[in-house]
C-alpha atoms as a PDB file:
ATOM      1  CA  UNK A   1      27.027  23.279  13.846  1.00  0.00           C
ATOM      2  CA  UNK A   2      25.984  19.497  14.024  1.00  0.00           C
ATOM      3  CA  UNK A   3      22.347  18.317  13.937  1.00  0.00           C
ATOM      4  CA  UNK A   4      23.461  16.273  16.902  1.00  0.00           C
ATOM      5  CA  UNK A   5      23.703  19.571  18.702  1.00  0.00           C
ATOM      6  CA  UNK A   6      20.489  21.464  18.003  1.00  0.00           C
ATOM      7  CA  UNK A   7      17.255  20.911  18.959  1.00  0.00           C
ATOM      8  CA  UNK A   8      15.360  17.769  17.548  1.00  0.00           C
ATOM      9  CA  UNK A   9      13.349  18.722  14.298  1.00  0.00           C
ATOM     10  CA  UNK A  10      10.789  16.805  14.850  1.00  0.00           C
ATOM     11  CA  UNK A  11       9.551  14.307  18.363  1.00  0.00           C
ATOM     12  CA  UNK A  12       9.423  10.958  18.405  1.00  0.00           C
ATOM     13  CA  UNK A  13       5.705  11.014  19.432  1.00  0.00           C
ATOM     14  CA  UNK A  14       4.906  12.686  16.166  1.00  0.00           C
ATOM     15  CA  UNK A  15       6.782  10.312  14.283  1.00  0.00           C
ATOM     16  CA  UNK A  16       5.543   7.166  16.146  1.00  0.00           C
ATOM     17  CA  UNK A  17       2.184   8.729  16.065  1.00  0.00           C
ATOM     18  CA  UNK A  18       2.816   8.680  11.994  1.00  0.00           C
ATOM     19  CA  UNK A  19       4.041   5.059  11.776  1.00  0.00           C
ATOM     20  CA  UNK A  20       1.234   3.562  13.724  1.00  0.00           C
ATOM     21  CA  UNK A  21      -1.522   5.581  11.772  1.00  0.00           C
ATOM     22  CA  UNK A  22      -0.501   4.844   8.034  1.00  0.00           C
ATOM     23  CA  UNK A  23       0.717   1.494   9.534  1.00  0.00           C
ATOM     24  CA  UNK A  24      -2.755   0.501  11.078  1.00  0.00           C
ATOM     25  CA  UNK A  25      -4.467   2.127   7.748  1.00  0.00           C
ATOM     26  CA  UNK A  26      -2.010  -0.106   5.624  1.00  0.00           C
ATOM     27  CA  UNK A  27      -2.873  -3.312   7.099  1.00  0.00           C
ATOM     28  CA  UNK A  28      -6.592  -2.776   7.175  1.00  0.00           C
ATOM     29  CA  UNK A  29      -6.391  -2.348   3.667  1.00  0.00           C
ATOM     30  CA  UNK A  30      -4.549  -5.228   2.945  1.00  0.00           C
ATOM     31  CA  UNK A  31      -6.600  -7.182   5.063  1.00  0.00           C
ATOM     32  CA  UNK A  32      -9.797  -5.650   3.421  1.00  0.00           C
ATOM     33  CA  UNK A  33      -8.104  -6.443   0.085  1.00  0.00           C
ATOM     34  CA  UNK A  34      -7.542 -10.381   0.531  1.00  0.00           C
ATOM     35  CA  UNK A  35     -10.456 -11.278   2.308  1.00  0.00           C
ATOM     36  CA  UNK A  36     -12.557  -9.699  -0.768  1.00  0.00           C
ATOM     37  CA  UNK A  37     -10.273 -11.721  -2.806  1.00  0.00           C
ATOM     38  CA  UNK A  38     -10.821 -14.700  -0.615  1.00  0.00           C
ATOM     39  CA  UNK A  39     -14.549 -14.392  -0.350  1.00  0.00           C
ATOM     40  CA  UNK A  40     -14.556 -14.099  -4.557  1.00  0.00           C
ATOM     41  CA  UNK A  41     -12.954 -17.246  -4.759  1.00  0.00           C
ATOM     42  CA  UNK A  42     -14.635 -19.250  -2.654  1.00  0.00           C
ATOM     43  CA  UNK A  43     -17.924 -17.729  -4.156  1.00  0.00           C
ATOM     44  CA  UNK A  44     -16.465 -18.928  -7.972  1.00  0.00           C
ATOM     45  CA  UNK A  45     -15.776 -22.308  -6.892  1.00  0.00           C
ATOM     46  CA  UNK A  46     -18.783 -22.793  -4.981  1.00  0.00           C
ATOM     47  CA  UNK A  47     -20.666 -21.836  -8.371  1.00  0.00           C
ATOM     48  CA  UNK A  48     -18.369 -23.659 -10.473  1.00  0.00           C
ATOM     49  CA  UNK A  49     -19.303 -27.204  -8.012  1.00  0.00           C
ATOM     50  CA  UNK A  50     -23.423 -26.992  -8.474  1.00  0.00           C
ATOM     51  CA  UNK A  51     -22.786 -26.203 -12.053  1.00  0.00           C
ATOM     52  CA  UNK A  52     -20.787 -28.444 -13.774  1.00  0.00           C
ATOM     53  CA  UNK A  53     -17.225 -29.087 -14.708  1.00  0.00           C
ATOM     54  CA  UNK A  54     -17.697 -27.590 -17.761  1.00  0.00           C
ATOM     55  CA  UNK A  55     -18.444 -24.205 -16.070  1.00  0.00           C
ATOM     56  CA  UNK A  56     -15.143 -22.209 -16.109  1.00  0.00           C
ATOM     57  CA  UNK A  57     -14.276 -19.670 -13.237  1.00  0.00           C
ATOM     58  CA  UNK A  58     -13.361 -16.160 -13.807  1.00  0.00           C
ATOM     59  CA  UNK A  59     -10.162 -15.230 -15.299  1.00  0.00           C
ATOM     60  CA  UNK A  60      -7.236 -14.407 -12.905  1.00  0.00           C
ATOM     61  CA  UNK A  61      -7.424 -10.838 -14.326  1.00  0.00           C
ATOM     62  CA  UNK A  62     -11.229 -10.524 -13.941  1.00  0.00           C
ATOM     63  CA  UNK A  63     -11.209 -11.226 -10.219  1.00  0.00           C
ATOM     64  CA  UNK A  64      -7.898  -8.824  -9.598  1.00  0.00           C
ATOM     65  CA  UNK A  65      -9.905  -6.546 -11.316  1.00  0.00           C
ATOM     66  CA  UNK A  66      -9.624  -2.844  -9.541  1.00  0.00           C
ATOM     67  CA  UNK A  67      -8.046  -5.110  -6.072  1.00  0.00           C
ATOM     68  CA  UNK A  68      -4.963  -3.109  -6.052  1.00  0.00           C
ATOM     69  CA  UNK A  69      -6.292   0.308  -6.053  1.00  0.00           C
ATOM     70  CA  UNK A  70      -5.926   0.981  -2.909  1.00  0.00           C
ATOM     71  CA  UNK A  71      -2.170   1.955  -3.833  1.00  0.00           C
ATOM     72  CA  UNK A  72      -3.235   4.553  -5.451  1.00  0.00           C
ATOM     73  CA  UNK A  73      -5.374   6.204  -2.315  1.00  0.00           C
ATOM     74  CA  UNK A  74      -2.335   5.489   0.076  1.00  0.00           C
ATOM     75  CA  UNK A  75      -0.230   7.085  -2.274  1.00  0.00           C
ATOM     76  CA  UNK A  76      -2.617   9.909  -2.024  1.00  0.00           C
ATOM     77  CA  UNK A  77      -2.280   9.928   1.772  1.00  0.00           C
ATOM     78  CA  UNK A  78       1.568   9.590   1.726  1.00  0.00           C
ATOM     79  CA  UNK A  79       1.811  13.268  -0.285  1.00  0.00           C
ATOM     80  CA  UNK A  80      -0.581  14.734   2.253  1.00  0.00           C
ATOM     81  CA  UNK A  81       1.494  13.211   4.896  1.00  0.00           C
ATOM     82  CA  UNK A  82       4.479  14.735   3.342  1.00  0.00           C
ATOM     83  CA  UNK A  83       3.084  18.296   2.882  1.00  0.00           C
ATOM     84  CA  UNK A  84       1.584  18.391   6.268  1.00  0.00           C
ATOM     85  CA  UNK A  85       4.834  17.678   7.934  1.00  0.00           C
ATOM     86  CA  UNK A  86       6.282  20.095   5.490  1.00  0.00           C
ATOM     87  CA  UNK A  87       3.944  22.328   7.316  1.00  0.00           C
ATOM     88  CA  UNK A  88       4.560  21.554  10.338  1.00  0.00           C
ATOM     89  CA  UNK A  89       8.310  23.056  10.804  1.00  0.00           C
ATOM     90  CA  UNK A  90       5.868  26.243  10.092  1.00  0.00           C
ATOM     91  CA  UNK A  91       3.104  26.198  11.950  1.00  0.00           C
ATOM     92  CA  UNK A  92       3.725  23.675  14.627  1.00  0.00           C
ATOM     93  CA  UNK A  93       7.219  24.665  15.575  1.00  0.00           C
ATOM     94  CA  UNK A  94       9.998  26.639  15.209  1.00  0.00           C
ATOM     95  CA  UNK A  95      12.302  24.217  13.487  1.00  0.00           C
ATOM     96  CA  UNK A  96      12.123  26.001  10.323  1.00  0.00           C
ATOM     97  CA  UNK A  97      14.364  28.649  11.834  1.00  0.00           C
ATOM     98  CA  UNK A  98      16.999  25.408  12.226  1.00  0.00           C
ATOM     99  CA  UNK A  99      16.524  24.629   9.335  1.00  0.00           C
ATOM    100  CA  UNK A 100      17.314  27.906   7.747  1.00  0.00           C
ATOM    101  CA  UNK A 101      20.853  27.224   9.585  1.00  0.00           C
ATOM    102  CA  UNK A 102      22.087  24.280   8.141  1.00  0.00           C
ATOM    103  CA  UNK A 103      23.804  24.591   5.146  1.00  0.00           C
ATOM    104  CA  UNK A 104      22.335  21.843   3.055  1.00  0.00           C
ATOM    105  CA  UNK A 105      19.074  22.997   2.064  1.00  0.00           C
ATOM    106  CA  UNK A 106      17.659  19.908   1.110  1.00  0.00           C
ATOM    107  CA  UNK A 107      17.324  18.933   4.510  1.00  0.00           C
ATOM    108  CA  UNK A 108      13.997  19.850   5.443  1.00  0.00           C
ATOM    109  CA  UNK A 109      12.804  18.212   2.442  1.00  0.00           C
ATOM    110  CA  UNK A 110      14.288  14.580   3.465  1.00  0.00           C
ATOM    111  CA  UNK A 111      12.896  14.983   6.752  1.00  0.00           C
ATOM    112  CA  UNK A 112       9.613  15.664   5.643  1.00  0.00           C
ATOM    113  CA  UNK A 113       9.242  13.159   3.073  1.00  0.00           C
ATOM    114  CA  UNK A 114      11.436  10.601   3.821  1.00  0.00           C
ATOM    115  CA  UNK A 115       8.600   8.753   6.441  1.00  0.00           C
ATOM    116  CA  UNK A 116       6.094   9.322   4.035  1.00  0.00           C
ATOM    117  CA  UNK A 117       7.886   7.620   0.584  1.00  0.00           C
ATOM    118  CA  UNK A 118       9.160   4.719   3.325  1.00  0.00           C
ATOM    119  CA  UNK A 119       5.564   3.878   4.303  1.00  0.00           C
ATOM    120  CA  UNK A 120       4.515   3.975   0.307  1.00  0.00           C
ATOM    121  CA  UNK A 121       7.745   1.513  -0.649  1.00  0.00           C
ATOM    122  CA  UNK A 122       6.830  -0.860   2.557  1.00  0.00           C
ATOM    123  CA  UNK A 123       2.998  -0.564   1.043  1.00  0.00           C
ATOM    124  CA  UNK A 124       3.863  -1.329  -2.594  1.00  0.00           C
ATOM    125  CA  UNK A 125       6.294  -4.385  -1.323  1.00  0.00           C
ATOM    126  CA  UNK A 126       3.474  -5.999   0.811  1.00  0.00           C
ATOM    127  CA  UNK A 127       0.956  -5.246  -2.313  1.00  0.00           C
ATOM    128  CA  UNK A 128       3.096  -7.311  -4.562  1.00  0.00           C
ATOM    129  CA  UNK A 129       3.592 -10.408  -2.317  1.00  0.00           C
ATOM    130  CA  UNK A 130      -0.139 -10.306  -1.546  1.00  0.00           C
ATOM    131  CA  UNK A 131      -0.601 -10.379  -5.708  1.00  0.00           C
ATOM    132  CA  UNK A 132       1.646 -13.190  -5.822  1.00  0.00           C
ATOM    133  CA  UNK A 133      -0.563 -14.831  -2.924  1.00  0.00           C
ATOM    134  CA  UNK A 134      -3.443 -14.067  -4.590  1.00  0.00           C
ATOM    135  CA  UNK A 135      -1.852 -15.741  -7.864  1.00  0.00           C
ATOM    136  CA  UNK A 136      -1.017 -19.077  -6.253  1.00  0.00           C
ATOM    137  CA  UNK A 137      -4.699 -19.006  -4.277  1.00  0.00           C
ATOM    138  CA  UNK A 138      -6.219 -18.932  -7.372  1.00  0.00           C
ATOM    139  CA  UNK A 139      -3.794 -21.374  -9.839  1.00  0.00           C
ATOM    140  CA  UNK A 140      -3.323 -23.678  -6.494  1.00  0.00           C
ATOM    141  CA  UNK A 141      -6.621 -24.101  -4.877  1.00  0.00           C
ATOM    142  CA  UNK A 142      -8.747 -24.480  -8.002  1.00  0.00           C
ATOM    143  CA  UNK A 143      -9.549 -27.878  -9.505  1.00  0.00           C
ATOM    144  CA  UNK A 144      -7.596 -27.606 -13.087  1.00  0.00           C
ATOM    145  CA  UNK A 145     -11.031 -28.676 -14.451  1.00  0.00           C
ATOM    146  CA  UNK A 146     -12.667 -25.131 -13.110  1.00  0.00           C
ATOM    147  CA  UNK A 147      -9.441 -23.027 -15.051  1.00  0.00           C
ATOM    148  CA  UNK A 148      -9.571 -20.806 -17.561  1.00  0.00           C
ATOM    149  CA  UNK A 149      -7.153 -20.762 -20.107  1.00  0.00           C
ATOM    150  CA  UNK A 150      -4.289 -19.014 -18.427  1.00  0.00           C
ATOM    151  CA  UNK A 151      -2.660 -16.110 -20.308  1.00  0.00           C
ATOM    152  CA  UNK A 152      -1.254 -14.405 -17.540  1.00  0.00           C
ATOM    153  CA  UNK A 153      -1.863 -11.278 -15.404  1.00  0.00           C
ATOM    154  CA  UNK A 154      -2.773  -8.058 -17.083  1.00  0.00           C
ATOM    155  CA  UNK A 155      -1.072  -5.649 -14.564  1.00  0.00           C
ATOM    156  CA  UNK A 156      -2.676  -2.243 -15.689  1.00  0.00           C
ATOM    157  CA  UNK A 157      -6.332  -4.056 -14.858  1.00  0.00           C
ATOM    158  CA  UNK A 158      -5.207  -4.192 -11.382  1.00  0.00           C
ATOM    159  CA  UNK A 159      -5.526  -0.562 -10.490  1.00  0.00           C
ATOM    160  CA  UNK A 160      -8.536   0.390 -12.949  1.00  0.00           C
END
């Protein structure tokens, strides 16, 4: 029997309902994420002008400091995504039953979790370009008199 013919797993409201939700909660944490950034900056160079030249800004890796740990909490939210639509074929309907009739068992799993690790890898790509926006801000819009020696980005300091 094809999946074609049996009822549909799960709606589209559901699943719509899911894309908008981690989507809106995705975007308001990148946007929370680069205007704390931007507002850092901004406060270093202003500090940096009444001082002197002589007065260095923060390292690169000081001010991305801890930025990117909000990965880490939507990766959080992803699994719980994943387990409650796990739960869902039990308590919300009765598409466990048609699942139980298909003869690859993995099936349930990939519709359950497929959304969820989707959302994460669109989440982890838009983190990344926002570092590398984040990395020209900072090399591009600060007077090279204001820069630190640059030894490059200490990756693990991002999430701690």
């Amino acid at each position: 029997m094809k999946i074609k013919n049996m009822m549909p797993l799960v709606s589209r409201k559901v699943i719509w309902t899911e894309i908008i939700g981690t989507g809106l909660i995705m975007l308001v944490m990148l946007a929370d994420n680069h205007q704390r950034f931007s507002n850092d900056l901004s406060y270093e160079l202003f500090m940096a002008g009444i001082y002197s030249a002589s007065h260095k800004i923060a390292d690169i890796n000081v001010m991305l400091a801890g930025r990117f740990r909000m990965i880490l909490y939507y990766l959080v939210l992803c699994v719980f995504l994943g387990i409650d639509n796990y739960f869902f074929y039990y308590r919300g309907s009765v598409s466990a039953y048609t699942m139980k009739r298909i003869s690859n068992r993995k099936e349930m799993y990939v519709r359950c979790f497929t959304l969820p690790v989707f959302m994460f890898l669109i989440m982890l790509i838009l983190s990344m370009l926002q570092l590398a926006v984040f990395v020209s801000m900072y090399l591009n819009y600060t007077p090279a008199v204001f820069l630190p020696e640059y030894h490059g980005i200490d990756f693990w300091r991002l999430f701690i």
